[in-house]
Protein backbone atom coordinates (compact mmCIF):
# COMPACT_ATOMS: atom_id res chain seq x y z
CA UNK A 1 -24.60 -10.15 -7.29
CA UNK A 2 -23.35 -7.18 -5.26
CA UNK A 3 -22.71 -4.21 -6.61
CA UNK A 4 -18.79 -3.19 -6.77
CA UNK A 5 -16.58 -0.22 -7.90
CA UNK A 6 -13.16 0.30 -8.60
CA UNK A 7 -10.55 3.08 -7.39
CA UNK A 8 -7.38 3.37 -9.60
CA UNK A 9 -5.08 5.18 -8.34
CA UNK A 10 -2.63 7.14 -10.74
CA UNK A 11 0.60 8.90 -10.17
CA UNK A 12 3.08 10.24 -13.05
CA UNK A 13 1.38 6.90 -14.83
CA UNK A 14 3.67 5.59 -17.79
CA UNK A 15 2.45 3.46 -20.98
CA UNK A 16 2.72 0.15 -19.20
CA UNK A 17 0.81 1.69 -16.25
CA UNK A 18 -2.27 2.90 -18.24
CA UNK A 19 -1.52 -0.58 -19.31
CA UNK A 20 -2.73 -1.81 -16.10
CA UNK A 21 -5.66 0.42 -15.98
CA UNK A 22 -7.21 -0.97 -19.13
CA UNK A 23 -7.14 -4.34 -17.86
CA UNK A 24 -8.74 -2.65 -14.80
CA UNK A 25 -11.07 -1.13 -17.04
CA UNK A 26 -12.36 -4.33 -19.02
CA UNK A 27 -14.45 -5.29 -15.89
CA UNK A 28 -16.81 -2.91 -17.24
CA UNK A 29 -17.80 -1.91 -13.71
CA UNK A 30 -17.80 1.64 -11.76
CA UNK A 31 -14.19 2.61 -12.26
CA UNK A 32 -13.16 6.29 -10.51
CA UNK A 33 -9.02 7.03 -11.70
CA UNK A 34 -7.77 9.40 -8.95
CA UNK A 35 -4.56 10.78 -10.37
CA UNK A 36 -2.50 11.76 -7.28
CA UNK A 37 0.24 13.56 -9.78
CA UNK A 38 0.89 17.14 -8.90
CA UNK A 39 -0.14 18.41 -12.11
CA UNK A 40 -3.57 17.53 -14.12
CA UNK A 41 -3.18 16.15 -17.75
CA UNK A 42 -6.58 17.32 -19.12
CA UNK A 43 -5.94 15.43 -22.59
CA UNK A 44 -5.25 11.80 -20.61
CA UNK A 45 -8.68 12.82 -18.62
CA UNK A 46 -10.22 13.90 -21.52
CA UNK A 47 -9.27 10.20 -23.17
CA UNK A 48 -10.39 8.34 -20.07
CA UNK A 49 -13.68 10.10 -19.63
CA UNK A 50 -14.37 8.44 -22.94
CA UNK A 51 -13.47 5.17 -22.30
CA UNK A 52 -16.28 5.44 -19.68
CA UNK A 53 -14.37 5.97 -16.77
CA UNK A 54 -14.59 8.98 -13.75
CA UNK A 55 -11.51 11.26 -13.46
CA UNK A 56 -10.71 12.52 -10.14
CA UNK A 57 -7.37 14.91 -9.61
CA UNK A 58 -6.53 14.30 -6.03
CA UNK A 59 -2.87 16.60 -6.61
CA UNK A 60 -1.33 13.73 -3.74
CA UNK A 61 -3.94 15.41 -1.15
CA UNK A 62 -3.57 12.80 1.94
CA UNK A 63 -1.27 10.74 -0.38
CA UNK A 64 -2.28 7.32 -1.05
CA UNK A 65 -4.66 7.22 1.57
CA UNK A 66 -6.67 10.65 0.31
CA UNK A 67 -6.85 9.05 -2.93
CA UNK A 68 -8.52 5.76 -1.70
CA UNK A 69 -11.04 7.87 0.46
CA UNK A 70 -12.29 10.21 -2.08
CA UNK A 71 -12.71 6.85 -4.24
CA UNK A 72 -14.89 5.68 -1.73
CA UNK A 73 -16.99 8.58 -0.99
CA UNK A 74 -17.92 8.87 -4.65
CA UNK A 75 -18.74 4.80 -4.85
CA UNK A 76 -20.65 5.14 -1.57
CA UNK A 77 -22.80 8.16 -3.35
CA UNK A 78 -23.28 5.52 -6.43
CA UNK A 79 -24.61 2.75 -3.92
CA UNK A 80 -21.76 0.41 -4.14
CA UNK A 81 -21.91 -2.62 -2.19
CA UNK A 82 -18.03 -3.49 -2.02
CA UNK A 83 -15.53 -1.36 -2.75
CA UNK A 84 -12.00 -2.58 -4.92
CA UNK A 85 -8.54 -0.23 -4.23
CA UNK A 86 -5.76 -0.70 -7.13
CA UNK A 87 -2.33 0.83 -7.71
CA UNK A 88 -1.06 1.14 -11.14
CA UNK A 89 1.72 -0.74 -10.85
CA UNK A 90 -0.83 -3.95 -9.70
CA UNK A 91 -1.03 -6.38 -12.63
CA UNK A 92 -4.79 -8.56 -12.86
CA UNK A 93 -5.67 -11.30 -14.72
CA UNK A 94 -8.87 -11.24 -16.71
CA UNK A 95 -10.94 -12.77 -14.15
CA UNK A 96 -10.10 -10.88 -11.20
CA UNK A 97 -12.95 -9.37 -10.37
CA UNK A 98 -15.31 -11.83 -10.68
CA UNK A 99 -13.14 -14.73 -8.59
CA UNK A 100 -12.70 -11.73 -6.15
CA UNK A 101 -16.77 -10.88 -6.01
CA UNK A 102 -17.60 -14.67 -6.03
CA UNK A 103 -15.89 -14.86 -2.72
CA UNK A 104 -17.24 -11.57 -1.40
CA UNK A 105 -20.69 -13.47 -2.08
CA UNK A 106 -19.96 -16.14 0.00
CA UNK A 107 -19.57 -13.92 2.61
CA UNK A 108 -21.83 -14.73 6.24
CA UNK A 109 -21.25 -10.96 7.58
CA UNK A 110 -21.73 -7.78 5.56
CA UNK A 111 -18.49 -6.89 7.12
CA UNK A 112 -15.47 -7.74 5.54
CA UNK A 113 -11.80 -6.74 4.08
CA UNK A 114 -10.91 -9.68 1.13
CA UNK A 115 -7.73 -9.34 -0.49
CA UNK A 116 -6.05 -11.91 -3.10
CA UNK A 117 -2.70 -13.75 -2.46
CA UNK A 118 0.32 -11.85 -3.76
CA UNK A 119 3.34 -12.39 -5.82
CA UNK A 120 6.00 -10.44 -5.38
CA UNK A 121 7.67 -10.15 -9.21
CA UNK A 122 11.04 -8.95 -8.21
CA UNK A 123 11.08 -11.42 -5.25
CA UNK A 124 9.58 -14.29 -7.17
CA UNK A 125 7.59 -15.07 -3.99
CA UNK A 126 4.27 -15.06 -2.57
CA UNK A 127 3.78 -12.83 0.33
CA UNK A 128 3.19 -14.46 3.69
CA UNK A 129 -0.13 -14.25 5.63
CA UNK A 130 0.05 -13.60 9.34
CA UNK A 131 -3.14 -15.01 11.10
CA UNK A 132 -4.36 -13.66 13.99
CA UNK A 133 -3.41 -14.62 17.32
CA UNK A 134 -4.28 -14.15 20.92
CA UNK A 135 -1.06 -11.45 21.34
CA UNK A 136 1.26 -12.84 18.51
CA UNK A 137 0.29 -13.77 14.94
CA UNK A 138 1.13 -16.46 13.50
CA UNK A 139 3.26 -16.41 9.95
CA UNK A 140 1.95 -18.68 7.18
CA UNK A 141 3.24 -19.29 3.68
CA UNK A 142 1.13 -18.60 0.76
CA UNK A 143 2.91 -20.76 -2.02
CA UNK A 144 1.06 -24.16 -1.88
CA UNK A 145 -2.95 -22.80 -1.18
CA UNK A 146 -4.79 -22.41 -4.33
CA UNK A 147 -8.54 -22.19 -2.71
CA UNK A 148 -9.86 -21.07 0.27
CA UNK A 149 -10.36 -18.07 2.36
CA UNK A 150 -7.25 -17.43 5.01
CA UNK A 151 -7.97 -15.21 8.13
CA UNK A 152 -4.86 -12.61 8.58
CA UNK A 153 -4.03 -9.77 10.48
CA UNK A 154 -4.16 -7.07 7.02
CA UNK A 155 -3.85 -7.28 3.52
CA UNK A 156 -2.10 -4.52 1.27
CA UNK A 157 -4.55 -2.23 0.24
CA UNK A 158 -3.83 -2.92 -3.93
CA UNK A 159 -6.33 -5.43 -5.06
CA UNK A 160 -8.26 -5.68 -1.82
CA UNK A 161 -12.19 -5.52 -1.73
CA UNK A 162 -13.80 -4.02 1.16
CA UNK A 163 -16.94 -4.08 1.76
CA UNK A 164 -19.45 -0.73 1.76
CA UNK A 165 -20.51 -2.10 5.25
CA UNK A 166 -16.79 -2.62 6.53
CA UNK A 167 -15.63 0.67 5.31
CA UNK A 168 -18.98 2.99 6.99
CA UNK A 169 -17.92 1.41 10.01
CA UNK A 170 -13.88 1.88 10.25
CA UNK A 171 -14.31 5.23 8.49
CA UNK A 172 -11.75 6.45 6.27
CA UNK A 173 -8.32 5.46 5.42
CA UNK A 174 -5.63 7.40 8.04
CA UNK A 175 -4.39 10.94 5.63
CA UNK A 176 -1.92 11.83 8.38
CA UNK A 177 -0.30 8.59 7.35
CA UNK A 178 -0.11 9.68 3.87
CA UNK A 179 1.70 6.50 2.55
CA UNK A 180 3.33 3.63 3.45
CA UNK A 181 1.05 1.04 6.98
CA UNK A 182 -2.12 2.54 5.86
CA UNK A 183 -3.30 -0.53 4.43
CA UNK A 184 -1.63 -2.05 7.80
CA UNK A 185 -3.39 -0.23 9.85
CA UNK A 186 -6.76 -0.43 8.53
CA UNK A 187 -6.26 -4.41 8.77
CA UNK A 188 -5.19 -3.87 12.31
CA UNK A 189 -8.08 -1.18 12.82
CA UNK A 190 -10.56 -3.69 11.50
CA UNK A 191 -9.31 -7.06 13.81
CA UNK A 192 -9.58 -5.09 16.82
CA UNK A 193 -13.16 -4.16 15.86
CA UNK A 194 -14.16 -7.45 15.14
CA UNK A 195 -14.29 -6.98 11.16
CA UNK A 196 -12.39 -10.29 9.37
CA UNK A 197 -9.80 -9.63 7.32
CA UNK A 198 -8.91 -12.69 4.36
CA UNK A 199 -6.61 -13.21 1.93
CA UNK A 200 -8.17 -15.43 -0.46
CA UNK A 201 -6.07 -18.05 -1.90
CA UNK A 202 -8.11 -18.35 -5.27
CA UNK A 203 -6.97 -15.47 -6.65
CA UNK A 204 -2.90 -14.25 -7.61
CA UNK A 205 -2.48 -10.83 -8.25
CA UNK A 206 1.54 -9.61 -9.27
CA UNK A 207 2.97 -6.87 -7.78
CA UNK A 208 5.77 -4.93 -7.24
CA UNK A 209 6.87 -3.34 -3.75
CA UNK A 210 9.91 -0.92 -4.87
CA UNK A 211 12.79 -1.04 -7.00
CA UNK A 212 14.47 -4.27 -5.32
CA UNK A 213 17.92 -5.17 -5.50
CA UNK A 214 18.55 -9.06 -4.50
CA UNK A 215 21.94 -9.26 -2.32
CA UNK A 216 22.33 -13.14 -1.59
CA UNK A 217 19.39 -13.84 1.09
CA UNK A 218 18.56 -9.85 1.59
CA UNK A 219 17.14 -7.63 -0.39
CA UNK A 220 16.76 -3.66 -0.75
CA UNK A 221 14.17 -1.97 -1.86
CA UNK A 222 16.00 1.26 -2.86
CA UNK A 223 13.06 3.40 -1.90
CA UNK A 224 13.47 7.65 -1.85
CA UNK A 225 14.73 9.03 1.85
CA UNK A 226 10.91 11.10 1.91
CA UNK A 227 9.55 7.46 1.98
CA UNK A 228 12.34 5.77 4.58
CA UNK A 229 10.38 8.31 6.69
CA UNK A 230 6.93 7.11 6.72
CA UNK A 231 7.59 3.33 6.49
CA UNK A 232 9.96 4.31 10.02
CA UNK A 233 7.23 6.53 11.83
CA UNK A 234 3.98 5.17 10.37
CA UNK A 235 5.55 1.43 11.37
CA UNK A 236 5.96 2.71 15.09
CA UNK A 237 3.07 4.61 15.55
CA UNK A 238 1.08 1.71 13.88
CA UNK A 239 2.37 -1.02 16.24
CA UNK A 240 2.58 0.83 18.67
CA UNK A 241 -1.03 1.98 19.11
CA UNK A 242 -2.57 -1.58 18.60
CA UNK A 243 -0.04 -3.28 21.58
CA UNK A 244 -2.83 -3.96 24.02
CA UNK A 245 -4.32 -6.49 20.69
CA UNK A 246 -1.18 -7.81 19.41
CA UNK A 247 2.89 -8.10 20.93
CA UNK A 248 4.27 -5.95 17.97
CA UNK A 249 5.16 -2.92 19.44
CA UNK A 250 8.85 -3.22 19.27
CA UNK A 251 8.53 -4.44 16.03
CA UNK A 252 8.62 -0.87 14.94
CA UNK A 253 11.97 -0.41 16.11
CA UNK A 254 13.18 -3.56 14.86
CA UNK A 255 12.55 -2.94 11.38
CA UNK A 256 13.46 0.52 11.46
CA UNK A 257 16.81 -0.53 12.18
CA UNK A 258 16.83 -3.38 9.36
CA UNK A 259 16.12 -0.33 7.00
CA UNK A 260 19.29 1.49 8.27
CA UNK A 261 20.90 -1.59 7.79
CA UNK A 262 19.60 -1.96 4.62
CA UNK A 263 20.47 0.94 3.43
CA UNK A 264 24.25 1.40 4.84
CA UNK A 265 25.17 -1.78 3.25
CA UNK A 266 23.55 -1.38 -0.06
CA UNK A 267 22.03 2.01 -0.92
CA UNK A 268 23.09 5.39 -2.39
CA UNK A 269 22.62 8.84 -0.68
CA UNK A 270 23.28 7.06 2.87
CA UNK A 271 23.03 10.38 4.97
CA UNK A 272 19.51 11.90 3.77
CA UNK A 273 18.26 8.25 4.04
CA UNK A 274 19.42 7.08 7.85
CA UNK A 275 18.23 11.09 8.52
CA UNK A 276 14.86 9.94 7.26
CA UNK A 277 14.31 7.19 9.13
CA UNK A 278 15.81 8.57 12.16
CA UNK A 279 13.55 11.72 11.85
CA UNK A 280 11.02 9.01 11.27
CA UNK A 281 11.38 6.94 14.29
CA UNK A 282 11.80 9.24 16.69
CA UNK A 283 7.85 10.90 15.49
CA UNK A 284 6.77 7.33 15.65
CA UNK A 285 7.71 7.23 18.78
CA UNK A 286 6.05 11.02 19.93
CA UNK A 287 3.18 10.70 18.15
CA UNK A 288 3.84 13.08 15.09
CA UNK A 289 1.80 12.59 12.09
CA UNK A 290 1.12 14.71 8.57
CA UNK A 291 3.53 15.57 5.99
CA UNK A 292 7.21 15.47 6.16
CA UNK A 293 7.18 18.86 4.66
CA UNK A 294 4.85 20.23 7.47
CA UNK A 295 6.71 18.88 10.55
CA UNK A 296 10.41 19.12 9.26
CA UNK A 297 10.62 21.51 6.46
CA UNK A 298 14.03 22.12 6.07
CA UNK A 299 15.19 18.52 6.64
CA UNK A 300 12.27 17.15 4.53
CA UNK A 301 13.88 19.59 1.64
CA UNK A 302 17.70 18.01 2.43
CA UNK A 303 16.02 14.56 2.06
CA UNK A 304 14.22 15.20 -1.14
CA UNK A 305 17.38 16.39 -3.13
CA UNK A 306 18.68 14.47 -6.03
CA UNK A 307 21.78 13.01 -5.53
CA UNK A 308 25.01 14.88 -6.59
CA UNK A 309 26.74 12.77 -9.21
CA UNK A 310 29.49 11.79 -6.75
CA UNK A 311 26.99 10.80 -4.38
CA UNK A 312 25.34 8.60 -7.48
CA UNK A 313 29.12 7.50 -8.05
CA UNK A 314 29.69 6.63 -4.91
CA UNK A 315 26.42 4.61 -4.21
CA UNK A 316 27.17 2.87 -7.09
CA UNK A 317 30.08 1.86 -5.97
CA UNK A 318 29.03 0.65 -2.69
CA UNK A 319 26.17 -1.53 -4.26
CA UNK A 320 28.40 -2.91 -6.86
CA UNK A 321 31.15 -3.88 -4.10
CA UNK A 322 28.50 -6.23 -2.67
């Protein structure tokens, strides 16, 4: 059997969490925790290291996407043959690993990205797959499947498997991106280089993609202004740049303006939000990545402020009036 290892990526992690980790943990494989949180907590390192596990403290350096690649320099270095990325808030089931290997096995090229089907808990749905097409893809549901290996443009980056191969040859997850299409845009990076990317219908893994709020047949998912920006500019840029593969480049715009929708309708602290995304957009559209902080200091810094407790009184309001 190939060789695998794990990257677990922590931030501020909670009891339930660690939680997740453990479960993580019982494969018994290479297992690297890159804690993204600001500020190290030597005694849950300390703890881990004893459990058998490699601490890295990342600090957030290239958000998500730093995290995953200094994960995968370190499993490279230990000869790992396929590669497993996991959030904290990603919840397994015992045989996870091994369903997911046993179909990396069965794999004819040495190139691959394999992710398993996922259930959305707040939703209470499985995500769709979209399958490659000549310039559009083509949207299929994932409720019914229980076997087999489905060809799609990306998978989210929690719970996927890539392979050593796969990875040497896309190179490292985007930093500049620091969260939110980097998973996205490695799928897309990968299909236009020829590398398959599956969503295998064996195994479920449950997840969670913000704090969502159900509102008759839409849905919010209440995320922070800082993070309205990179979902608007990294979704732009993304689509953008891969046009001449796929028709999605005014997708971007599209579903910028669905999260401006989103959020006038339903969310609290309107103005630092639909600032965000704006901001967000508009360096989507130029071409500006990095930090928030490091291209719009001062409006980064408006964003990131905690509500004012008539702002919090007045977004509650507006949610609970719909």
């Amino acid at each position: 059997m190939k060789r695998y290892g794990l990257i677990f990526v922590l931030y501020h992690p909670t009891e339930t969490f660690l939680r997740n980790l453990d479960k993580a943990a019982a494969a018994g494989q290479n297992l690297i925790a890159v804690d993204n949180s600001p500020q190290p907590d030597l005694a849950l390192y300390e703890l881990l290291r004893q459990q058998g596990m490699t601490v890295l403290h990342n600090a957030n350096r290239g958000g998500l996407a730093g995290a995953y690649n200094r994960g995968a320099e370190m499993l490279l270095e230990r000869g790992c043959e396929v590669i497993f990325l996991l959030d904290q808030d990603s919840d397994i089931g015992e045989n996870f690993f091994g369903a997911m290997m046993q179909a990396c096995e069965c794999m004819e090229r040495e190139e691959f990205i394999l992710g398993p089907k996922i259930y959305e808990i707040n939703l209470e749905k499985f995500m769709v797959v979209l399958s490659p097409g000549r310039r559009w893809p083509k949207l299929m549901k994932m409720s019914e499947p229980t076997e087999g290996l489905f060809e799609t443009l990306f998978v989210i980056s929690s719970g996927s498997a890539i392979s050593a191969q796969a990875y040497r040859r896309l190179g490292a997850f985007r930093e500049d991106y620091f969260i939110e299409y980097i998973d996205i845009e490695y799928g897309l990076r990968a299909n236009s280089q020829g590398i398959p990317v599956y969503m295998n219908a064996a195994v479920t893994m449950r997840q969670t993609t913000g704090d969502i709020e159900r509102h008759g047949r839409m849905f919010t998912t209440n995320h922070a202004a800082w993070r309205r920006y990179y979902g608007a500019r990294n979704g732009v840029f993304t689509l953008r740049m891969y046009r001449s593969h796929w028709a999605l480049h005014w997708l971007g715009g599209l579903l910028a303006l669905h999260q401006s929708l989103n959020v006038l309708l339903f969310e609290p602290q309107k103005l630092r939000k639909l600032l965000a995304v704006a901001w967000g957009y508009l360096d989507g559209r130029l071409g500006r990545l990095g930090t928030f902080e490091s291209l719009h200091p001062r409006i980064a810094s408006f964003c990131r402020k905690m509500p004012t407790q008539r702002e919090t009184l007045a977004g509650g309001s507006s949610v609970a009036a719909e």
